[in-house]
Each structure stands twice: as C-alpha cells, then as structure tokens.
PDB file of N, CA and C in Angstrom:
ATOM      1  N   UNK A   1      86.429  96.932 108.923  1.00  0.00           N
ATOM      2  CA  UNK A   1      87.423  97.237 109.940  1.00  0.00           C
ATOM      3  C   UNK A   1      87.642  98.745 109.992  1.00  0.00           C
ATOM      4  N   UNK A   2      88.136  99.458 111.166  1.00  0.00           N
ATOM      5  CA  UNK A   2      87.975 100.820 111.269  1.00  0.00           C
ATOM      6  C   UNK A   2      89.365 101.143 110.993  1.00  0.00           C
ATOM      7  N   UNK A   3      90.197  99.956 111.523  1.00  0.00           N
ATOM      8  CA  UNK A   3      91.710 100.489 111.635  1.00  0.00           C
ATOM      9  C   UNK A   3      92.275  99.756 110.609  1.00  0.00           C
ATOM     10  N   UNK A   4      92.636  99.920 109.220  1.00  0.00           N
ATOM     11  CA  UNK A   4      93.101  99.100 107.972  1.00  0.00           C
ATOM     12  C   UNK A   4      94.025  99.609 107.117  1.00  0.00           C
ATOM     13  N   UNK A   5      95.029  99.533 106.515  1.00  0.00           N
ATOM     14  CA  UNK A   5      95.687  99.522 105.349  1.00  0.00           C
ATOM     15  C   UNK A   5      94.239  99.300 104.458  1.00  0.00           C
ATOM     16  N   UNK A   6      94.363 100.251 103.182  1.00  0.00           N
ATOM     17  CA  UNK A   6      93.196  99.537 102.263  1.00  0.00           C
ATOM     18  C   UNK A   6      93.850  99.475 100.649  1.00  0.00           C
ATOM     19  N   UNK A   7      94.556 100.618 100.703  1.00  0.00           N
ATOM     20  CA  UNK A   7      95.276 100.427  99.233  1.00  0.00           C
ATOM     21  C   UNK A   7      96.493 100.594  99.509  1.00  0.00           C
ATOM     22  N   UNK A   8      97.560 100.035  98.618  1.00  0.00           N
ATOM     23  CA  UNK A   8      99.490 100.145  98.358  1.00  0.00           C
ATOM     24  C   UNK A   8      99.679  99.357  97.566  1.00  0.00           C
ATOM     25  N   UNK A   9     100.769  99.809  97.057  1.00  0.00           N
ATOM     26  CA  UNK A   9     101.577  98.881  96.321  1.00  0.00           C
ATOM     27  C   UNK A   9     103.285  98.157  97.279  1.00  0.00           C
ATOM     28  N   UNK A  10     103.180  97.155  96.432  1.00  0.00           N
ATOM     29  CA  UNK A  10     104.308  96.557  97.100  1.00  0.00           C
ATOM     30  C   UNK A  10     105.357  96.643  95.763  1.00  0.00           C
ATOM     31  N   UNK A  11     107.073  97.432  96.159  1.00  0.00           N
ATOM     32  CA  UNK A  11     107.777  98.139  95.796  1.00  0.00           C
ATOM     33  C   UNK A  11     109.542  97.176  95.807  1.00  0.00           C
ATOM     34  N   UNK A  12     110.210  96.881  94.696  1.00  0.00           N
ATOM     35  CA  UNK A  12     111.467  95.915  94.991  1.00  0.00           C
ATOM     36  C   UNK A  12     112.794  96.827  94.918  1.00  0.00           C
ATOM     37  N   UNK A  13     113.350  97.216  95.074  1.00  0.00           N
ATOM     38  CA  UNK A  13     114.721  97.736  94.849  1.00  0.00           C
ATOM     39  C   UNK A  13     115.550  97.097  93.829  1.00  0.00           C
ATOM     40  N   UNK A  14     116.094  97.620  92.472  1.00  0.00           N
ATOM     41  CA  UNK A  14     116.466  97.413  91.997  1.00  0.00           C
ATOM     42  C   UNK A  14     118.009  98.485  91.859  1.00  0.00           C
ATOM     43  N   UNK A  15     119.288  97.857  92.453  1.00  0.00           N
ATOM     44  CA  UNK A  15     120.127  98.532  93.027  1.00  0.00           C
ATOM     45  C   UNK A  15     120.604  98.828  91.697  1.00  0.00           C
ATOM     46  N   UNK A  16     121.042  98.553  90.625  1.00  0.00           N
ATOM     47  CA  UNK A  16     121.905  98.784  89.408  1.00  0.00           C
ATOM     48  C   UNK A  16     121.328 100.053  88.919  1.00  0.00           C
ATOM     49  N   UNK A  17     120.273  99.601  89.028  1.00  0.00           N
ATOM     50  CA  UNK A  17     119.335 101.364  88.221  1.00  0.00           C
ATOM     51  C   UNK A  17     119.002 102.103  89.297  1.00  0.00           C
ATOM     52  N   UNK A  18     119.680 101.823  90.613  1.00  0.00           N
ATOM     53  CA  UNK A  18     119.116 103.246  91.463  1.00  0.00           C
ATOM     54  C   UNK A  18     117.545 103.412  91.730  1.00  0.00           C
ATOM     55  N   UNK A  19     116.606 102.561  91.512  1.00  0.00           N
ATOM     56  CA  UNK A  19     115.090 102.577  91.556  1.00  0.00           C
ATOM     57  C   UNK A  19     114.285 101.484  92.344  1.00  0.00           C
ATOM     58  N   UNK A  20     113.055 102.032  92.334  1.00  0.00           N
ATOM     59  CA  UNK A  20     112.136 100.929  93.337  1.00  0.00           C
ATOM     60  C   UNK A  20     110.930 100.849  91.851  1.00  0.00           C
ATOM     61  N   UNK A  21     110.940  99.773  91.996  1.00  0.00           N
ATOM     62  CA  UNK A  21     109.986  98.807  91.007  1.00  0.00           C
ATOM     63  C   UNK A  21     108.979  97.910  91.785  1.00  0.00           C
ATOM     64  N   UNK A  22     107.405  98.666  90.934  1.00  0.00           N
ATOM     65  CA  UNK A  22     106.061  98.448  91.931  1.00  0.00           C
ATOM     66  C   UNK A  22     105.940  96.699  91.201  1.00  0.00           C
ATOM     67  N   UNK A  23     105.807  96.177  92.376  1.00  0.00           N
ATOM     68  CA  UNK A  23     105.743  94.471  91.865  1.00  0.00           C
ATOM     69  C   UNK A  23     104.322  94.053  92.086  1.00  0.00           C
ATOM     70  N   UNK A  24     103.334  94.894  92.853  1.00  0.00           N
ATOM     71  CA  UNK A  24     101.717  94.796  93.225  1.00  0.00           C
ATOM     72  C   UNK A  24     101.749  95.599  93.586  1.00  0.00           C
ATOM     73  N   UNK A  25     100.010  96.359  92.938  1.00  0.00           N
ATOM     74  CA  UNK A  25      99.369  97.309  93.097  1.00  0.00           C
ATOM     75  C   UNK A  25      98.139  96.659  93.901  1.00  0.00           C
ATOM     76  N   UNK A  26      97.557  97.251  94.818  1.00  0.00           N
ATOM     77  CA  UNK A  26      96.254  96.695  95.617  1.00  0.00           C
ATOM     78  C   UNK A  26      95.550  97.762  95.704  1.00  0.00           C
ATOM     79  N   UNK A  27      94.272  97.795  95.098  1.00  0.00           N
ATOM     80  CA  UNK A  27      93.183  98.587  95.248  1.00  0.00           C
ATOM     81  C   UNK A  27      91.737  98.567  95.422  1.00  0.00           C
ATOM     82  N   UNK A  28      91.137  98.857  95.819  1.00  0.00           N
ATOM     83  CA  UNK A  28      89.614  98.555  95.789  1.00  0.00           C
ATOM     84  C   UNK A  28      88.845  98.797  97.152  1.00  0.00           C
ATOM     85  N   UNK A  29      90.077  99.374  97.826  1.00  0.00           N
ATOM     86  CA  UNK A  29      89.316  99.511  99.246  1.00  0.00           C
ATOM     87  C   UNK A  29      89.175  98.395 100.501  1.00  0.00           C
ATOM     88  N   UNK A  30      89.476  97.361  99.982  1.00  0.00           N
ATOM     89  CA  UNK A  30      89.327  96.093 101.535  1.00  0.00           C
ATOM     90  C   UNK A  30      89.931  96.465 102.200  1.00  0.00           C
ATOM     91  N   UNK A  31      89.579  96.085 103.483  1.00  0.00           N
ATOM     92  CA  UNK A  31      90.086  95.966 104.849  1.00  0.00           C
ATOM     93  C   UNK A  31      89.792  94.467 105.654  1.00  0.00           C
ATOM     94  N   UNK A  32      90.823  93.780 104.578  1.00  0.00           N
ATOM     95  CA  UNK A  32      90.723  92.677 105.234  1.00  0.00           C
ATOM     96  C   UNK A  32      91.848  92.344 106.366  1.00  0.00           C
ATOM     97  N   UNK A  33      92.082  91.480 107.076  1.00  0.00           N
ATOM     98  CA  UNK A  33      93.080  91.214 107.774  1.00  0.00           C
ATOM     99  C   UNK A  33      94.697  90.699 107.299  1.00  0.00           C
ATOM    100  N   UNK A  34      94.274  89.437 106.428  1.00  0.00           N
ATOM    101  CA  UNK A  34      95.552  88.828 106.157  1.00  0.00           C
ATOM    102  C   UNK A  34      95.290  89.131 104.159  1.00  0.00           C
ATOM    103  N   UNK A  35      96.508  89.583 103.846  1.00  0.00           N
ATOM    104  CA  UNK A  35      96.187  89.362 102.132  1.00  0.00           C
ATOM    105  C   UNK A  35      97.606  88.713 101.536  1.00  0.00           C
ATOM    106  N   UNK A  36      97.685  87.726 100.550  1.00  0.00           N
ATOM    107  CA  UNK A  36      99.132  87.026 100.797  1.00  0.00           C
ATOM    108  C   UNK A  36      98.876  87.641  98.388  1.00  0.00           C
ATOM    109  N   UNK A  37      99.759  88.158  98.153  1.00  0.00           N
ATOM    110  CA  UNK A  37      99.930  88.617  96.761  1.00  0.00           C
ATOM    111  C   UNK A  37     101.423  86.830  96.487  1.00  0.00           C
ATOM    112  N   UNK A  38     101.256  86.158  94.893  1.00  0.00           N
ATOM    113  CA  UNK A  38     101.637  85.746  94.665  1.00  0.00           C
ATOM    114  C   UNK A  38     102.550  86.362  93.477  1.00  0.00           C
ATOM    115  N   UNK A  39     103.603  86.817  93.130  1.00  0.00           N
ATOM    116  CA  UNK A  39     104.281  87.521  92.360  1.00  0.00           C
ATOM    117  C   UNK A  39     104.268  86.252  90.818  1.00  0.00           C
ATOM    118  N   UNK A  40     103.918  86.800  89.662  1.00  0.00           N
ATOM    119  CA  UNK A  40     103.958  86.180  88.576  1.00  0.00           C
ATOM    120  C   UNK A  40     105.465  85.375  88.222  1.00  0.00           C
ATOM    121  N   UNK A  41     105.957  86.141  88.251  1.00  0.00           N
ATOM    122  CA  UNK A  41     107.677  86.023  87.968  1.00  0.00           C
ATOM    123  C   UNK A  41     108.945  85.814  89.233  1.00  0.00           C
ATOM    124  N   UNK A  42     109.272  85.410  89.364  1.00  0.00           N
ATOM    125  CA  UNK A  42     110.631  85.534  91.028  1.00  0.00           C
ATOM    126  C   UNK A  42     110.951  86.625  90.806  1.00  0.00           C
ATOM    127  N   UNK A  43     111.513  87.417  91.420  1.00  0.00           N
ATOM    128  CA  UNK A  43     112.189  88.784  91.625  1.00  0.00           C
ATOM    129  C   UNK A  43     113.347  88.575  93.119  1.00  0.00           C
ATOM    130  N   UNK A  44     114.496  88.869  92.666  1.00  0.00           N
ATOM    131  CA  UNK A  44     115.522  89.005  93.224  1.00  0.00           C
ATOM    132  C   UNK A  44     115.928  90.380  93.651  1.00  0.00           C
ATOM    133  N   UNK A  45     115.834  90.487  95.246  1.00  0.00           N
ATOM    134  CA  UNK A  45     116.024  91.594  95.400  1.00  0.00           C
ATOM    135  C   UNK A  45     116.437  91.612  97.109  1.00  0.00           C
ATOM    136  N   UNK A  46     117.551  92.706  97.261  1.00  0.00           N
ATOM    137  CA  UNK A  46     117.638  92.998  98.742  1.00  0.00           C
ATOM    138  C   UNK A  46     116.860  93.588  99.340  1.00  0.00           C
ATOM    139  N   UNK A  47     116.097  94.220  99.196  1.00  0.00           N
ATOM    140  CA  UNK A  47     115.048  95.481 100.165  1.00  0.00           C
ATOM    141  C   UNK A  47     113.765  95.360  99.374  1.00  0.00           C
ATOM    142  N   UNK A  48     112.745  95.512  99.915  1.00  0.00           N
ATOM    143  CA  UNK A  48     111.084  96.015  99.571  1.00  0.00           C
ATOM    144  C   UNK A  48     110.369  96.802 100.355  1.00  0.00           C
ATOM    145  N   UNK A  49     109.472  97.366 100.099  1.00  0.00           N
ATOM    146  CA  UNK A  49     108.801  98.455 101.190  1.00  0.00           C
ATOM    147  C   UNK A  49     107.378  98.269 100.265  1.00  0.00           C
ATOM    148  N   UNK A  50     106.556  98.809 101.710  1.00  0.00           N
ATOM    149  CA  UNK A  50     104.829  98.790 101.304  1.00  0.00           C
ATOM    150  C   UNK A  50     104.658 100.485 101.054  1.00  0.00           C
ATOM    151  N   UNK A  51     104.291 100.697 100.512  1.00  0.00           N
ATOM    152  CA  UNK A  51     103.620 102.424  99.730  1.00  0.00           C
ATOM    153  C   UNK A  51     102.255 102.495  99.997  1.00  0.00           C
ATOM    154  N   UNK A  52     102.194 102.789 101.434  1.00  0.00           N
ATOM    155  CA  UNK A  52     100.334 103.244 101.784  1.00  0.00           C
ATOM    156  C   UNK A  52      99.630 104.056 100.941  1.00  0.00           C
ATOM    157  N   UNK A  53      98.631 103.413 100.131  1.00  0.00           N
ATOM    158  CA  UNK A  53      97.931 104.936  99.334  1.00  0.00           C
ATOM    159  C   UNK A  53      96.407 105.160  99.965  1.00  0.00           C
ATOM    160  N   UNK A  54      96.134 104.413 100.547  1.00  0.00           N
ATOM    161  CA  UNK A  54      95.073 104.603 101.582  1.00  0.00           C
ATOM    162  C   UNK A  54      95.044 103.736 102.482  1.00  0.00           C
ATOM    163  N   UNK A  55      94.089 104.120 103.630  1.00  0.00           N
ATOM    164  CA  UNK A  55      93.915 103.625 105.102  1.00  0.00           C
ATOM    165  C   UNK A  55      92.401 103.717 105.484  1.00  0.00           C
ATOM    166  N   UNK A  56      91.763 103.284 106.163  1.00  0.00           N
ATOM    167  CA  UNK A  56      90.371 102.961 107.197  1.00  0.00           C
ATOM    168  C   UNK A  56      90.582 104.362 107.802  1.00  0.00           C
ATOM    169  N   UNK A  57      89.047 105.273 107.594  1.00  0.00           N
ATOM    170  CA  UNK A  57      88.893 106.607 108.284  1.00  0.00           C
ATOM    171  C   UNK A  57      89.033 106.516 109.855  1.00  0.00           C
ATOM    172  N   UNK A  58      89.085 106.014 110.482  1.00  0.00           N
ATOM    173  CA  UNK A  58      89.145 105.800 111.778  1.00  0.00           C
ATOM    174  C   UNK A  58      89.851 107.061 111.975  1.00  0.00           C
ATOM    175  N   UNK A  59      91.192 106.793 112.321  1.00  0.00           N
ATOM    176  CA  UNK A  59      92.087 108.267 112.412  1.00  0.00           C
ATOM    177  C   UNK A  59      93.804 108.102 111.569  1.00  0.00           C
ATOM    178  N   UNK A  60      93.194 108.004 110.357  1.00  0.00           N
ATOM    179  CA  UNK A  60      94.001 107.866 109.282  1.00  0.00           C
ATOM    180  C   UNK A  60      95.543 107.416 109.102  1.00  0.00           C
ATOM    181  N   UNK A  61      95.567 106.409 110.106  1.00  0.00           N
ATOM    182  CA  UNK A  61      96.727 106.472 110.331  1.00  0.00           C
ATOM    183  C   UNK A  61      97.132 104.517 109.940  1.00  0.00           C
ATOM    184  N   UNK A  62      98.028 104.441 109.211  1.00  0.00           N
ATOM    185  CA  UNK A  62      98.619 103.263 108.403  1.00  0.00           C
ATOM    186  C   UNK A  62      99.075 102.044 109.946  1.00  0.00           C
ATOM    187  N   UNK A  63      98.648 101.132 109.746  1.00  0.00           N
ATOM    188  CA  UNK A  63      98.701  99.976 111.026  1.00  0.00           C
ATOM    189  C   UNK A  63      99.687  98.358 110.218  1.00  0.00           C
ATOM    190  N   UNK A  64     100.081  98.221 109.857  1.00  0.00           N
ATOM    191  CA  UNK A  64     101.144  96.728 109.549  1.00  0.00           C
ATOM    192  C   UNK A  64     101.397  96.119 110.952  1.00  0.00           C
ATOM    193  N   UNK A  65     101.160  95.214 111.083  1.00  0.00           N
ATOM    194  CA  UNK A  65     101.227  94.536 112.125  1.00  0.00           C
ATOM    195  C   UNK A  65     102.537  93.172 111.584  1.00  0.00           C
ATOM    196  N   UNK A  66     102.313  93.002 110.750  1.00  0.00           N
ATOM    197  CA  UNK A  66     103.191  92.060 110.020  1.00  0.00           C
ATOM    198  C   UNK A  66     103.164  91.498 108.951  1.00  0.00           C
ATOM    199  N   UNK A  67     104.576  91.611 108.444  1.00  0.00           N
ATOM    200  CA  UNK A  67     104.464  91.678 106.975  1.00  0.00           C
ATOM    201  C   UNK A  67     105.667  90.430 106.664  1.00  0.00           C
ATOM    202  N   UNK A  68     105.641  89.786 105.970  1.00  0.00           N
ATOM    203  CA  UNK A  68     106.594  88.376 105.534  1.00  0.00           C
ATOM    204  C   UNK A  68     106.638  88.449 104.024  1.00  0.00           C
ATOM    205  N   UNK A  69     107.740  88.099 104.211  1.00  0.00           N
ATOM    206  CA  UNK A  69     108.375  87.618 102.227  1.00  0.00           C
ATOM    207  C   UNK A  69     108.654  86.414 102.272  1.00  0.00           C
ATOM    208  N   UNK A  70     108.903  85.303 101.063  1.00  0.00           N
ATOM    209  CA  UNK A  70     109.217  84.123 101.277  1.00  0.00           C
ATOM    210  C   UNK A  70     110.068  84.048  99.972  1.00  0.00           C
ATOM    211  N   UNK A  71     110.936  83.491  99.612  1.00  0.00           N
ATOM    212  CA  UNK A  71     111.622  82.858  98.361  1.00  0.00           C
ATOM    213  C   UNK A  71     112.271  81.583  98.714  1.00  0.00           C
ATOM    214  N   UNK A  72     113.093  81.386  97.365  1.00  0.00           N
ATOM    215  CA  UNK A  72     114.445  80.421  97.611  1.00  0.00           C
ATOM    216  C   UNK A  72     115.646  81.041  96.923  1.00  0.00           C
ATOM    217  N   UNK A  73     116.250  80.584  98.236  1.00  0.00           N
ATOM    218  CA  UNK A  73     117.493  81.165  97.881  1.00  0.00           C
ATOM    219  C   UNK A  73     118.126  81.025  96.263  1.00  0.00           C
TER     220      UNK A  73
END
C-alpha cells in the first residue's frame, strides 16, 4: 500500500500518575489494512491515542480511517 500507517504504538492514560502508558508497540513495517491488537491484561482507562512512528513513502503523511476500542464496562 502507498498510503499506510506502518509503525505506532498504542498509548492508555493513566490519570493518577499524570502519564500515557504504551499498551502495543507495532513494528515491522506492514501496511496492511485492518490490524485488531488483543491486550494481554484489561486496562481501564478514559483516553488512548495512536503514536505514528512511521508511514508508507507515498507523501508521508499518517491516514486512520478508523480506529475502535471495545471492553466491558
């Protein structure tokens, strides 16, 4: 794919300590379409964010089209 996310980590907010805690690291370069990460442990958290560390040379520019979380309450 020309236009891809290829590496990030996915990042949780942990409000008591003031910090963002990397919950998946993704590396290796794919540019696949859909990638679904299963977290080892539950993590409870209000906010997450994706941390682009690379992208598809095309014209370097980071593309998310859509991104979903799932838990239980």
């Amino acid at each position: 794919m020309r236009w891809a996310v290829k590496d990030y980590d996915i990042e949780v907010r942990n409000e008591s300590a003031n910090s963002w805690t990397t919950v998946v690291s993704e590396r290796g370069g794919r540019t696949t379409m859909t990638r679904m990460h299963a977290l080892e442990k539950p993590v409870r958290t209000s906010k997450f964010r994706v941390v682009i560390k690379s992208v598809a040379p095309a014209d370097g520019v980071a593309r998310l089209l859509e991104l979903e979380a799932w838990g239980r309450p």
